[in-house]
Protein backbone atom coordinates (compact mmCIF):
# COMPACT_ATOMS: atom_id res chain seq x y z
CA UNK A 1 85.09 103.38 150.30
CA UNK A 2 85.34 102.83 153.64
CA UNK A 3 88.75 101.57 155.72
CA UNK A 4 88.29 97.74 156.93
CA UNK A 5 91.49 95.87 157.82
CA UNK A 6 89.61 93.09 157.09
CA UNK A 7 87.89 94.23 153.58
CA UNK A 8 91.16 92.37 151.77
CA UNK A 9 89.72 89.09 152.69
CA UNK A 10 92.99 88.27 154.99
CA UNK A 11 95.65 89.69 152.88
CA UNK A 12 98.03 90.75 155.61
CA UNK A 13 101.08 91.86 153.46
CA UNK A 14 100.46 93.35 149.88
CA UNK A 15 102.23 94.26 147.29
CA UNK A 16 102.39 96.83 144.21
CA UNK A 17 104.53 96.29 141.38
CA UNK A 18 105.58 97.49 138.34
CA UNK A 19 107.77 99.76 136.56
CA UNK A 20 108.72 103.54 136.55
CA UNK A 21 105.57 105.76 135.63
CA UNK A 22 102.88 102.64 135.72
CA UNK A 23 101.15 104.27 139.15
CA UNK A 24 102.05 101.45 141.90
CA UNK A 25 103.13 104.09 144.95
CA UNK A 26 99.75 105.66 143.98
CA UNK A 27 97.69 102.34 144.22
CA UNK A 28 99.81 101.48 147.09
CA UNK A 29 99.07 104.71 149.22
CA UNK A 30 95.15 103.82 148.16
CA UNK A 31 94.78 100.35 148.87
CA UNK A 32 96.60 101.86 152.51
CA UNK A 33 94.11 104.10 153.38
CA UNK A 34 91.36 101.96 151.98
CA UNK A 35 92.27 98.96 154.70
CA UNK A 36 93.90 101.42 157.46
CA UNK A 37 97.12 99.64 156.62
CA UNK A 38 100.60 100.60 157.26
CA UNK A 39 102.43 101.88 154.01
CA UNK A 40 106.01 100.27 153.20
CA UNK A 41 107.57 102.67 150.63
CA UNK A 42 110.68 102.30 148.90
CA UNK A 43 111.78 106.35 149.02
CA UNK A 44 113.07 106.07 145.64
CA UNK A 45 113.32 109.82 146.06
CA UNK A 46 116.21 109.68 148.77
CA UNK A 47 118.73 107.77 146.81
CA UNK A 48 121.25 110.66 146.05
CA UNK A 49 122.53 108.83 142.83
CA UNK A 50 119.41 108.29 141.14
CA UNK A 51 119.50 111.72 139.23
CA UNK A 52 123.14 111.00 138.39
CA UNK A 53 121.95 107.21 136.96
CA UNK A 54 119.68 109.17 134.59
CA UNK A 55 121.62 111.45 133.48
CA UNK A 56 124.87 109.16 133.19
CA UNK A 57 123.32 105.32 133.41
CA UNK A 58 127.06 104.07 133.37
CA UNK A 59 128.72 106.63 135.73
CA UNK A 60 125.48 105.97 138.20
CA UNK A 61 124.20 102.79 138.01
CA UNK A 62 126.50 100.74 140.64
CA UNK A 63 126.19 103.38 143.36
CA UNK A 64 122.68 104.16 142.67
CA UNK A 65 121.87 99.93 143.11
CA UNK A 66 124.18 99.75 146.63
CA UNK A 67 121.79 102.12 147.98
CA UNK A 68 118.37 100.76 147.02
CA UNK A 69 119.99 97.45 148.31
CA UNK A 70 121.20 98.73 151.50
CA UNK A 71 117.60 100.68 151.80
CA UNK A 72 115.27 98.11 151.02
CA UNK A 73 117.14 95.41 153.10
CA UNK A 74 117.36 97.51 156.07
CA UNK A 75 113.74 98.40 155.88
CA UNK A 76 112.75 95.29 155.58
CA UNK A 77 114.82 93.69 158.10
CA UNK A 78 112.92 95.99 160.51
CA UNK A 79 109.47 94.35 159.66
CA UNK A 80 110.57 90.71 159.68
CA UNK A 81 111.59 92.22 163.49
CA UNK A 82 108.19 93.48 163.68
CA UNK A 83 105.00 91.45 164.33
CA UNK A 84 103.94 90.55 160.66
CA UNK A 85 100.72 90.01 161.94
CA UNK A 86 100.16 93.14 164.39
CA UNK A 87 98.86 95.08 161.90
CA UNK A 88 98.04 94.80 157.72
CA UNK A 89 100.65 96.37 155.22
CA UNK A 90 100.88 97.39 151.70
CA UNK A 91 103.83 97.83 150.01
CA UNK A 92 104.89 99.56 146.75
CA UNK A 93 107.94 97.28 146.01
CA UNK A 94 109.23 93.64 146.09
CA UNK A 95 112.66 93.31 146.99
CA UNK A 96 113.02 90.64 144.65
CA UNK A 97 113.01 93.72 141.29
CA UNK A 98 116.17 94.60 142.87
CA UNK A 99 118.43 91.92 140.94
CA UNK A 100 116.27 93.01 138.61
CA UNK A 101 117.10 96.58 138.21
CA UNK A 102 121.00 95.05 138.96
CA UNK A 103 120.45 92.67 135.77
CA UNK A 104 119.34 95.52 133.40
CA UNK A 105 121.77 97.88 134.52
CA UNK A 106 125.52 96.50 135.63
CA UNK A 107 127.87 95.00 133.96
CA UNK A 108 129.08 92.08 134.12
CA UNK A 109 131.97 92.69 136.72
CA UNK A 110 129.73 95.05 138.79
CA UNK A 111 126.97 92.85 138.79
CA UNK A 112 129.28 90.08 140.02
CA UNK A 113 130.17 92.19 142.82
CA UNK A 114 126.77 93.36 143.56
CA UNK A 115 125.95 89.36 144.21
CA UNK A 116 128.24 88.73 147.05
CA UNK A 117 126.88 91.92 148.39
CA UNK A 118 123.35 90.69 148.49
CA UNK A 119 124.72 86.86 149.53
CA UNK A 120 126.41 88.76 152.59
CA UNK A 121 123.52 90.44 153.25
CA UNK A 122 121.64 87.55 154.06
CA UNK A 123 118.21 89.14 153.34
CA UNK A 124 114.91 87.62 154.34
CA UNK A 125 111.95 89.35 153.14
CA UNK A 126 108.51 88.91 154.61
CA UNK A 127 106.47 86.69 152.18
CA UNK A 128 103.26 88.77 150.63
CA UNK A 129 99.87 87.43 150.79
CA UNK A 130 99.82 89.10 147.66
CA UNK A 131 101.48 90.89 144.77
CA UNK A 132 99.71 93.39 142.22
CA UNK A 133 101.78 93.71 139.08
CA UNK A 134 100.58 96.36 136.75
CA UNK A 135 101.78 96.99 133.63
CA UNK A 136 101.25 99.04 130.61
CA UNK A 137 102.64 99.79 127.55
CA UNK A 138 105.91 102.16 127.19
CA UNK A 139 104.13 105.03 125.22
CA UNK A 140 102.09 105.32 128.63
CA UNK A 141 105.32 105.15 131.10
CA UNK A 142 106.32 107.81 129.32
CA UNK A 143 103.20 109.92 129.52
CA UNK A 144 102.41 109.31 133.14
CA UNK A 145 106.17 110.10 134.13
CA UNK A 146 105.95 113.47 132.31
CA UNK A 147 102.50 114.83 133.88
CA UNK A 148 104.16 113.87 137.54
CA UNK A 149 106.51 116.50 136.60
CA UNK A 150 109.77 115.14 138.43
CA UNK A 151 112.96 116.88 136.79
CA UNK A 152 115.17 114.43 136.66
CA UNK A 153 112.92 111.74 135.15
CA UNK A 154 112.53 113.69 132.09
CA UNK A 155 116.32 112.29 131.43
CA UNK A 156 115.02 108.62 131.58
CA UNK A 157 115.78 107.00 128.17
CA UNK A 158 112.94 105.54 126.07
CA UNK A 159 114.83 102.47 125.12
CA UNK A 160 115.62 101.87 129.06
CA UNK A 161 111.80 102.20 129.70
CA UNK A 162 111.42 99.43 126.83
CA UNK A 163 114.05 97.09 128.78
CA UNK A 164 112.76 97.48 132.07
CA UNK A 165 108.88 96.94 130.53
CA UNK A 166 110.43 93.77 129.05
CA UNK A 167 112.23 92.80 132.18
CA UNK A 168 109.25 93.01 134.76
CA UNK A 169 107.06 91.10 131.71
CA UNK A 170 109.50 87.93 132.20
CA UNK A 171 110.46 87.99 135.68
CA UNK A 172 106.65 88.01 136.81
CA UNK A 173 106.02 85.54 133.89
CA UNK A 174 107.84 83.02 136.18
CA UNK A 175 106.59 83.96 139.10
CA UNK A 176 105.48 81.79 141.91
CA UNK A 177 106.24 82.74 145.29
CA UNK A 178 102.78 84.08 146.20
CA UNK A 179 99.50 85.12 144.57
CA UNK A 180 99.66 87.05 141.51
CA UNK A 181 97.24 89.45 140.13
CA UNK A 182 98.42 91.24 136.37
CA UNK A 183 96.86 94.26 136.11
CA UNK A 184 96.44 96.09 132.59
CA UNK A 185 96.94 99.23 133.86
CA UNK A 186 96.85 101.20 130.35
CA UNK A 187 93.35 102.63 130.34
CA UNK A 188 92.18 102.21 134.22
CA UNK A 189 92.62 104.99 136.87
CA UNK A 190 92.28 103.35 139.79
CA UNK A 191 93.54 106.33 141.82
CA UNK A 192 91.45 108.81 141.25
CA UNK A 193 88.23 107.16 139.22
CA UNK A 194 86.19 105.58 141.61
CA UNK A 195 84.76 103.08 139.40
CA UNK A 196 87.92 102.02 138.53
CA UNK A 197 89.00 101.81 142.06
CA UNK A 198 86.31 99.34 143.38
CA UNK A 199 86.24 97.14 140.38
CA UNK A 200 90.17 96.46 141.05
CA UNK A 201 89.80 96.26 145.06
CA UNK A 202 86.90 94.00 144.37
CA UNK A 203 89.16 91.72 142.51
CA UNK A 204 91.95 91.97 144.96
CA UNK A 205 89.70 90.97 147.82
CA UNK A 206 88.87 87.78 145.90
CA UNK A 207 92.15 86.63 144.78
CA UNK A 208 92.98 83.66 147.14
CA UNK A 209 95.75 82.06 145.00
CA UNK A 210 97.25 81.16 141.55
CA UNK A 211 97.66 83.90 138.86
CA UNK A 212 94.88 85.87 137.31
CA UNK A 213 95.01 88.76 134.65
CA UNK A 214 93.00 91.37 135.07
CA UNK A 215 92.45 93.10 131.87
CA UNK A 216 89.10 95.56 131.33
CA UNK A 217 89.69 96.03 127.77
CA UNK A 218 88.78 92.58 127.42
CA UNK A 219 85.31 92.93 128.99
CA UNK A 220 82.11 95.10 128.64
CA UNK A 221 81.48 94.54 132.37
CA UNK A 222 85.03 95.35 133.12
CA UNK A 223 85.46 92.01 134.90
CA UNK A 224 88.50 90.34 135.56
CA UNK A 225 89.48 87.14 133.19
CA UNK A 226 91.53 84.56 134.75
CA UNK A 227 93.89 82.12 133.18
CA UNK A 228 96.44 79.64 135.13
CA UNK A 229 94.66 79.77 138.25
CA UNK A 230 95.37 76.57 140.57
């Protein structure tokens, strides 16, 4: 498929969500090339107390959520600097899953401090056009995390995989501050089968508003089913 920064039918700012294992920085880094976009990434991978959070979730989880905070807010400070609309961008996080992650994994007094943290910050983030949530089941996390063969996410805990799952299900059940497309991302590739690719990107170019599931197990044509849509 051919790059067209127009192809996304004027989606300017996209993004990829969903949780650990489910293949959004892939899609991201696609849907990138495929519109000659630039590519916001969250560098999960530089946070030096992430391997320490899965190995001890208590001992690691406050220092570990200061610096995704201080990252993503800095980072994204420098594009609401930046002409929104110089150039398309795709994304492979919301900073919103931040209190998220903070929710699911401080306690009560760390969490409290966390919040005037984030109120100090005084954080803005650029609004999406549009937001790709994919999910799939936990049995399929955990497959996809072990064939990308990272060490230290062979320590993530099943049951913290089944709270996180649950977590992303409700916050994006809610939902409503831009366009939102649920993807069932269990038995699609849309990295690396080219079928599965178009029939997504096809979709995302005509999602204009509302909230539609996408969900090819539903559908010999593999066609998207929409429900909610205003």
């Amino acid at each position: 498929m051919s790059k067209d920064p127009e192809a996304a039918a004027g989606h300017r700012f996209i993004v990829v969500e969903g949780p650990i294992g489910v293949g959004k920085t892939s899609l991201a880094k696609r849907l990138a090339a495929t519109l000659g976009a630039e590519l916001v990434m969250e560098q999960a991978h530089d946070n030096p107390f992430l391997e320490r959070f899965y190995r001890s979730p208590r001992a690691g989880a406050f220092p570990a959520q200061l610096y995704f905070l201080f990252q993503r807010a800095h980072q994204l400070a420098a594009l609401n600097q930046a002409d929104m609309f110089a150039s398309v961008r795709v994304a492979d996080y919301l900073l919103e899953k931040d209190r998220l992650f903070a929710q699911l994994t401080l306690d009560q007094q760390e969490f409290a401090l966390y919040e005037q943290v984030h109120s100090r910050l005084a954080i803005e983030p650029p609004k999406p056009d549009l937001v790709v949530y994919l999910q799939a089941p936990v049995s399929v996390l955990i497959d996809r995390i072990g064939r990308r063969g990272i060490g230290y996410e062979s320590l993530i805990d099943r049951q913290y995989l089944e709270r996180l799952n649950e977590a992303y299900a409700q916050f994006f059940h809610s939902y409503d501050r831009a366009p939102l497309l649920i993807v069932n991302a269990a038995t699609i590739d849309p990295v690396h089968n080219e079928r599965d690719y178009e029939e997504l990107f096809g979709t995302i170019q005509r999602m204009q508003r509302g909230k539609l599931y996408y969900n090819p197990l539903k559908s010999n044509a593999l066609a998207a089913s929409e429900s909610g849509r205003s």
